[in-house]
Protein backbone atom coordinates (compact mmCIF):
# COMPACT_ATOMS: atom_id res chain seq x y z
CA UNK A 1 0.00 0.00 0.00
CA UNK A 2 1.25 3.25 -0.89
CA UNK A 3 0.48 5.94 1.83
CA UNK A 4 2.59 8.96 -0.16
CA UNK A 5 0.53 11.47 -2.34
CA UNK A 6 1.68 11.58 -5.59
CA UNK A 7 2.25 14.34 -7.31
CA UNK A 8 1.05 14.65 -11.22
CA UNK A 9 2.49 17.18 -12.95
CA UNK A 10 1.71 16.45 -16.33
CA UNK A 11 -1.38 15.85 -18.36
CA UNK A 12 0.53 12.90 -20.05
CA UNK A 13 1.48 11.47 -16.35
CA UNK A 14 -2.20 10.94 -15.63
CA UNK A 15 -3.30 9.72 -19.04
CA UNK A 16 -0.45 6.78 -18.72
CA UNK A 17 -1.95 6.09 -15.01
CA UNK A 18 -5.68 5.73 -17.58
CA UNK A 19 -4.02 4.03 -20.44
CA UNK A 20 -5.58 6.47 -22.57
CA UNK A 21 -3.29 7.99 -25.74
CA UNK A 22 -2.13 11.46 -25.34
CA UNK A 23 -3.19 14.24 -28.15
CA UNK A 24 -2.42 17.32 -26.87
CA UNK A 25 0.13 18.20 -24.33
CA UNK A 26 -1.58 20.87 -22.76
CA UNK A 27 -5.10 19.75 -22.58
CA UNK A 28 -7.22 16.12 -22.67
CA UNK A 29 -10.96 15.32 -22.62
CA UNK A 30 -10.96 12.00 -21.29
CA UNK A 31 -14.06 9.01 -21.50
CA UNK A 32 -13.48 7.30 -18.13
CA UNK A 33 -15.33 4.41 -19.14
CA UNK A 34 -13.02 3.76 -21.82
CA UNK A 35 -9.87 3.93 -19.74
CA UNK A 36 -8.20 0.92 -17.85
CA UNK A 37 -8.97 0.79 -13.66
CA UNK A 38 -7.01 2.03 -11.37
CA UNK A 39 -5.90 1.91 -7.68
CA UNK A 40 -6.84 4.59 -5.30
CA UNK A 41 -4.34 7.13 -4.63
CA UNK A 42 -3.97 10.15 -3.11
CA UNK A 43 -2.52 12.74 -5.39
CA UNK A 44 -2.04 16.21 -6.91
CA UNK A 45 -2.17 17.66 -10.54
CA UNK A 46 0.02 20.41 -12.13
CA UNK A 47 -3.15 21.28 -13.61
CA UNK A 48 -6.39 22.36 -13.42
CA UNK A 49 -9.25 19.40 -13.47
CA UNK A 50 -12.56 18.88 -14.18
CA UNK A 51 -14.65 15.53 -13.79
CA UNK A 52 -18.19 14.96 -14.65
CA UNK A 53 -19.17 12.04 -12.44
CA UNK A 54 -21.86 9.44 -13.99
CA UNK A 55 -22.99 7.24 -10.82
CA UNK A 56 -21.82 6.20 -7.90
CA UNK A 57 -18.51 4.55 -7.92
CA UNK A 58 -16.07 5.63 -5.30
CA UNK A 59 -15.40 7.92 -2.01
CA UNK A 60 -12.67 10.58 -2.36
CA UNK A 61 -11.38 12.35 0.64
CA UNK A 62 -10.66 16.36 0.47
CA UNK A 63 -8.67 17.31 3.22
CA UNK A 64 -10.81 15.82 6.23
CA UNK A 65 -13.84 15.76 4.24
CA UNK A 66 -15.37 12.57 2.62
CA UNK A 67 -17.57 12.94 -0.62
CA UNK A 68 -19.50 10.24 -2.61
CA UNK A 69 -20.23 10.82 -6.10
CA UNK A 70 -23.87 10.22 -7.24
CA UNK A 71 -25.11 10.78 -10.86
CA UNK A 72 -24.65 14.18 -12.49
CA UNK A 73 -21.83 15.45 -9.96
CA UNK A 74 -19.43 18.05 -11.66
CA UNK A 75 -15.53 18.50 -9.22
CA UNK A 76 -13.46 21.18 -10.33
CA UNK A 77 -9.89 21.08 -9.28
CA UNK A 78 -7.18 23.91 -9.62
CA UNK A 79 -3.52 22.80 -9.49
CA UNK A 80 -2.02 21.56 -5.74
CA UNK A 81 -5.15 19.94 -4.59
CA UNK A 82 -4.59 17.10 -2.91
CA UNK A 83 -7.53 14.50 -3.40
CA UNK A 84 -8.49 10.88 -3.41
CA UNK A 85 -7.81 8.06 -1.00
CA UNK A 86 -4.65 5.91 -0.08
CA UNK A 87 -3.98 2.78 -1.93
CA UNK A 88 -5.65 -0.20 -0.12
CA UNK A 89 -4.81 -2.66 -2.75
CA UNK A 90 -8.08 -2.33 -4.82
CA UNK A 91 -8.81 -1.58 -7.77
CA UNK A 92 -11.90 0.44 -9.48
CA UNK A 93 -13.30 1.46 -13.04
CA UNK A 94 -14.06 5.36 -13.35
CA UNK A 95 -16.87 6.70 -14.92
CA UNK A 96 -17.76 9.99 -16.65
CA UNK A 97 -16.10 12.68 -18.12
CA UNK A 98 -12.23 14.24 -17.01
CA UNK A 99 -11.40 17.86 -19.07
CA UNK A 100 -7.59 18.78 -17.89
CA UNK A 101 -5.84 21.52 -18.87
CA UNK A 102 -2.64 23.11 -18.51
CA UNK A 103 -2.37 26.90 -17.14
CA UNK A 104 0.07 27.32 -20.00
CA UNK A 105 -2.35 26.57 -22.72
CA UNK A 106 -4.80 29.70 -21.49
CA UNK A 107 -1.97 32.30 -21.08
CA UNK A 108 -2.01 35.32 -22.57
CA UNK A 109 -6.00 34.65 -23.22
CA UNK A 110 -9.13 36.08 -22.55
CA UNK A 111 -10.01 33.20 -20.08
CA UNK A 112 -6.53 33.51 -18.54
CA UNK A 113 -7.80 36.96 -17.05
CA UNK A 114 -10.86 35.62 -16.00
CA UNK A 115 -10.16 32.49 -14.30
CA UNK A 116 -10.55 34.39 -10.46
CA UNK A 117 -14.13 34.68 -11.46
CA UNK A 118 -14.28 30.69 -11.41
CA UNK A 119 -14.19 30.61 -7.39
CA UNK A 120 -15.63 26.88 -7.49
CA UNK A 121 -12.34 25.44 -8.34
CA UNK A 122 -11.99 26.16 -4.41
CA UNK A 123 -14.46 24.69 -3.25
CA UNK A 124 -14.50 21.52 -1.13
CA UNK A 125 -15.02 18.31 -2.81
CA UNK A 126 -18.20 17.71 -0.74
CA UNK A 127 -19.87 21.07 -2.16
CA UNK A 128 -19.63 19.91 -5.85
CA UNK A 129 -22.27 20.66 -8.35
CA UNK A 130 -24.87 18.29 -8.95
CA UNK A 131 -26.66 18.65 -12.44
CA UNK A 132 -29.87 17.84 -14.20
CA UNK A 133 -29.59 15.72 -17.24
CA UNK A 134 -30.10 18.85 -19.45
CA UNK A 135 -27.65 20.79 -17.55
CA UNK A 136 -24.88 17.12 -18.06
CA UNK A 137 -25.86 17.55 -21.98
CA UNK A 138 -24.77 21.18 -22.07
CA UNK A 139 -21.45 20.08 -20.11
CA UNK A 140 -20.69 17.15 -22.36
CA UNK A 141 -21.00 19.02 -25.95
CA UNK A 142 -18.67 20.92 -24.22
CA UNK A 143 -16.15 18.29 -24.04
CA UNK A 144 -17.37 16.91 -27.63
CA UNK A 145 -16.50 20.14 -28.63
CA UNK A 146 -13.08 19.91 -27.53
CA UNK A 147 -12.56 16.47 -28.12
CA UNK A 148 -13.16 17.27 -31.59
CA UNK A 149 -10.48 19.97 -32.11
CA UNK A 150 -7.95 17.77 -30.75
CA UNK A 151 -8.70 15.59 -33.05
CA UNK A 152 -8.73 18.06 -36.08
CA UNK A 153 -4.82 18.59 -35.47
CA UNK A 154 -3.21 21.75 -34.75
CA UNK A 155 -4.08 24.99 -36.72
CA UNK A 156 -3.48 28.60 -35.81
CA UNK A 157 -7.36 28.91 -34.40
CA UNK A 158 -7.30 25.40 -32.37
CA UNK A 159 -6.33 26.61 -29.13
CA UNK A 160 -8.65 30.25 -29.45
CA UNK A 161 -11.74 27.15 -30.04
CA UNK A 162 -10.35 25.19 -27.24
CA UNK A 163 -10.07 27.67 -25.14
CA UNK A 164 -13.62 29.27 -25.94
CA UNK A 165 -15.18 25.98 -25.24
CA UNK A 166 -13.44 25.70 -22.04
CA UNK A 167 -14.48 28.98 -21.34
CA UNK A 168 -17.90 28.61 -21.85
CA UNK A 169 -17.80 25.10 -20.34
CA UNK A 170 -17.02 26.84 -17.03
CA UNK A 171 -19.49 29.82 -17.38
CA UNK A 172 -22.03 27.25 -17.46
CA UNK A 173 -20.77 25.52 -14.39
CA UNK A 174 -20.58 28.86 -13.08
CA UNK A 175 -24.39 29.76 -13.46
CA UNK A 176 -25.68 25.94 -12.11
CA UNK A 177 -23.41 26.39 -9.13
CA UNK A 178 -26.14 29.99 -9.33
CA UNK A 179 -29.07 27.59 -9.33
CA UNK A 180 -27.77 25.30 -6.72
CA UNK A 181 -27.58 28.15 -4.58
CA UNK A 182 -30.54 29.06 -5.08
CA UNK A 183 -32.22 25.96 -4.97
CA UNK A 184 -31.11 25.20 -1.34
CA UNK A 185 -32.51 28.01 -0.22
CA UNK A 186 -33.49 26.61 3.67
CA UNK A 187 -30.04 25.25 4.00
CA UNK A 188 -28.59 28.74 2.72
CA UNK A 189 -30.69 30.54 5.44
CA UNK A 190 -29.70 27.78 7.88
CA UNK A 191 -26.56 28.93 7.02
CA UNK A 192 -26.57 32.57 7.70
CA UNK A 193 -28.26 31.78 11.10
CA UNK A 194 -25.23 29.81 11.87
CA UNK A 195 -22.77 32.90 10.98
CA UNK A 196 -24.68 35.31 12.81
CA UNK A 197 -24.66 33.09 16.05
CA UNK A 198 -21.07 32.49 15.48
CA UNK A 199 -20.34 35.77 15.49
CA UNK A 200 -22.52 36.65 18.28
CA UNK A 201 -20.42 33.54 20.23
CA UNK A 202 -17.73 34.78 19.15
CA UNK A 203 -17.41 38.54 20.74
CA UNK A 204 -19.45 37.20 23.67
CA UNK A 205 -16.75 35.09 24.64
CA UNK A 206 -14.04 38.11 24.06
CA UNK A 207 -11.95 36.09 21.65
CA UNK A 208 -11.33 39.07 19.60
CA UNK A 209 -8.75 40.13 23.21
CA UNK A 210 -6.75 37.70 22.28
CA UNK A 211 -6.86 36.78 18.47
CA UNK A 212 -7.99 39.72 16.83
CA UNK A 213 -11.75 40.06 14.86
CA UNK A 214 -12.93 36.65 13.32
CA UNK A 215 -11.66 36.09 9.65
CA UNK A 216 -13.47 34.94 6.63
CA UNK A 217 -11.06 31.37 6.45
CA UNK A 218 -12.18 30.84 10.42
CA UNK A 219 -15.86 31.40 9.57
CA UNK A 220 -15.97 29.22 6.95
CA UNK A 221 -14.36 26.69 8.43
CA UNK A 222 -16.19 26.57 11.44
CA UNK A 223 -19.34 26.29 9.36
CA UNK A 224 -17.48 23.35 7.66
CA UNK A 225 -17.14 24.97 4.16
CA UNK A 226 -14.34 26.22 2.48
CA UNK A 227 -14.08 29.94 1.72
CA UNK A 228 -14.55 30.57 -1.09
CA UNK A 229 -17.62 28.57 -1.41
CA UNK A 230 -18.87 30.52 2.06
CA UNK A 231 -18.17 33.80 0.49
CA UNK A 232 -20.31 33.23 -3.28
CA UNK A 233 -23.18 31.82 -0.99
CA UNK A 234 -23.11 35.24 1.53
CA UNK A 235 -22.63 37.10 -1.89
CA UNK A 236 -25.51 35.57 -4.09
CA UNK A 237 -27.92 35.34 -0.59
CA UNK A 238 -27.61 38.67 0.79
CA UNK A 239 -25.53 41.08 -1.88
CA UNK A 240 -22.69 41.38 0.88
CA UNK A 241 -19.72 39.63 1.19
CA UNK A 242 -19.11 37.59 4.12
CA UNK A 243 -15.93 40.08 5.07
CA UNK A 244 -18.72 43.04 4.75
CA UNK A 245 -20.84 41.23 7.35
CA UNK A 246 -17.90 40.73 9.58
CA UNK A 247 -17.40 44.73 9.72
CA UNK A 248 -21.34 45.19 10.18
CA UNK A 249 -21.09 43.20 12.90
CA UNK A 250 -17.90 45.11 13.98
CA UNK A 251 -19.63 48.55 13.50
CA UNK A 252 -22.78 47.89 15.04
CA UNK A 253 -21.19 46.30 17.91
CA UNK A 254 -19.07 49.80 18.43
CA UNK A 255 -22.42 52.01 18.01
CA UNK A 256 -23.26 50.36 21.28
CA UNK A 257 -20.00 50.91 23.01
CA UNK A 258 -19.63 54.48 22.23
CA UNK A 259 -23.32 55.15 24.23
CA UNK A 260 -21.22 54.43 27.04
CA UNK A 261 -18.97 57.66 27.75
CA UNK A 262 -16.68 56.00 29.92
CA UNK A 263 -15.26 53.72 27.58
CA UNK A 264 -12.79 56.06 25.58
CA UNK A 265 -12.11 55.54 21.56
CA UNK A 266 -8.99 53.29 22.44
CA UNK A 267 -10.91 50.94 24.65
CA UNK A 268 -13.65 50.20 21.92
CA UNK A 269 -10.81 49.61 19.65
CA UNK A 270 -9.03 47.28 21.83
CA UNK A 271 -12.53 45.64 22.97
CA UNK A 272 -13.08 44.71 19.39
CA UNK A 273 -10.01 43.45 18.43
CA UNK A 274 -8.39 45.65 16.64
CA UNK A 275 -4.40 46.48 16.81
CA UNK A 276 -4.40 50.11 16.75
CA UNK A 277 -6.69 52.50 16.81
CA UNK A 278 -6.58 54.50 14.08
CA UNK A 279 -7.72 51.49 12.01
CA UNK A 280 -10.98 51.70 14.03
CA UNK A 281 -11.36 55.07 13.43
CA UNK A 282 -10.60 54.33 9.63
CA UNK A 283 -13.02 51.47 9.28
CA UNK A 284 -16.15 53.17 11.27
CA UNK A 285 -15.94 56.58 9.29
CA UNK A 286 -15.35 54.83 5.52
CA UNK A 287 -18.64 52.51 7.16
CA UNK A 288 -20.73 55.55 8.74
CA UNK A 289 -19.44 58.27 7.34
CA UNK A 290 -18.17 60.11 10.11
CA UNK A 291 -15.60 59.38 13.04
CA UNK A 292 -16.35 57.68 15.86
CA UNK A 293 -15.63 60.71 18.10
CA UNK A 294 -18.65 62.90 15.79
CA UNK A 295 -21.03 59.79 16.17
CA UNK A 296 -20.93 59.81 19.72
CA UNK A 297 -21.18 63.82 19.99
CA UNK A 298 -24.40 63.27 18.06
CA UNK A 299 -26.00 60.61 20.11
């Protein structure tokens, strides 16, 4: 049994691991069922990933997080993720779809200055995007699409329609992971309940003394999702950003102190967390518009 992750740098590396013949050095669309089965491994890719799951068929671990694939589930994978499971001597036949391709083969393009906006390739494996049938047909002409040019050989447009399929291959992902969202509705509010009683817990318990105001990455990881998965769902539920809430909280917390005139400027900025007090001041006028010193002289 082999307990080390291995690292895959190249497309071709993981395409020998499938027994499926390279065509393209920079980019693959790969038919899982067609490709030989493997052993479980834990491992890494130099690349970025993409793999449209067909049915059940095995459980990956992400970080401390188990996920089982079901029918319809979409993964997206940036480069220096570790995923899967160690070795335990088995063997098992993938399913699906795999798209991989190389950062190299998008620089310098339109997609290469848009890949921030594709925050899901961040996400946890266990908040993956499950799709209707109509929404796996869009995804898969994708990857026919692709297939095809690397088929066609290499001309001077290949990579631009390459590229523009991958592109719009993700923009779709991008808007289902929108639906998703929005389709979970109770277990997005259930959500923002959560945050707003962590944060309640949080200055309650006077944590911010001793480690500063709560972060995004802490959040999210007490609520058991990664951040940037946390911070599209705060975004697309309420129009704020999770950080924004974080300084609402912050700010409405110091309206209250200042109604108390014994507690000077510098003891609501140490009582909140903050390192000096200038930053306070900073944050509460670009928030309220004026200093903390002219709020209180109007109340």
């Amino acid at each position: 049994m082999n307990r080390q992750i291995l690292n895959i740098e190249s497309i071709q590396e993981y395409e020998r691991i499938l027994n499926v013949g390279p065509r393209h050095p920079l980019v693959s669309v790969i038919d899982l069922d067609s490709s030989q089965p493997m052993r479980h491994l834990r491992h890494t890719f130099g690349f970025y990933a993409i793999f449209l799951k067909d049915e059940k068929n095995c459980e990956l671990l992400y970080g401390r997080q188990k996920y089982d694939y079901t029918k319809g589930s979409v993964v997206c994978l940036a480069p220096g993720q570790v995923i899967g499971i160690e070795d335990n001597g088995e063997t098992f036949q993938p399913h699906g779809w795999a798209l991989l391709f190389h950062p190299d083969l998008i620089k310098g393009s339109p997609l290469a200055t848009r890949m921030r906006e594709y925050s899901y390739f961040s996400y946890e494996v266990n908040e993956a995007l499950h799709v209707s049938d109509a929404e796996r047909e869009l995804i898969v002409d994708c990857l026919r699409k692709i297939s095809m040019e690397l088929d066609n050989g290499d001309d001077r447009l290949s990579r631009r329609l390459i590229t523009t399929n991958i592109e719009l291959l993700l923009d779709y992902c991008l808007r289902f992971y929108q639906r998703q969202f929005a389709s979970r509705e109770k277990s997005n509010k259930d959500i923002l309940v959560r945050f707003e009683r962590l944060l309640d817990e949080y200055f309650a318990s006077e944590k911010q003394l001793e480690n500063g105001f709560p972060t995004v990455n802490w959040c999210a990881a007490k609520l058991c999702l990664s951040p940037n998965y946390f911070g599209d769902l705060m975004k697309k539920e309420t129009g704020k950003t999770a950080q924004e809430h974080i300084r609402m909280k912050l700010i409405d917390l110091a309206k209250d102190m200042l109604l108390n005139p014994s507690l000077s400027i510098s003891q609501i900025s140490f009582n909140l967390g903050f390192q000096y007090p200038q930053h306070f001041t900073r944050l509460f006028k670009k928030t309220v518009g004026m200093t903390p010193n002219q709020y209180r002289q109007r109340e």
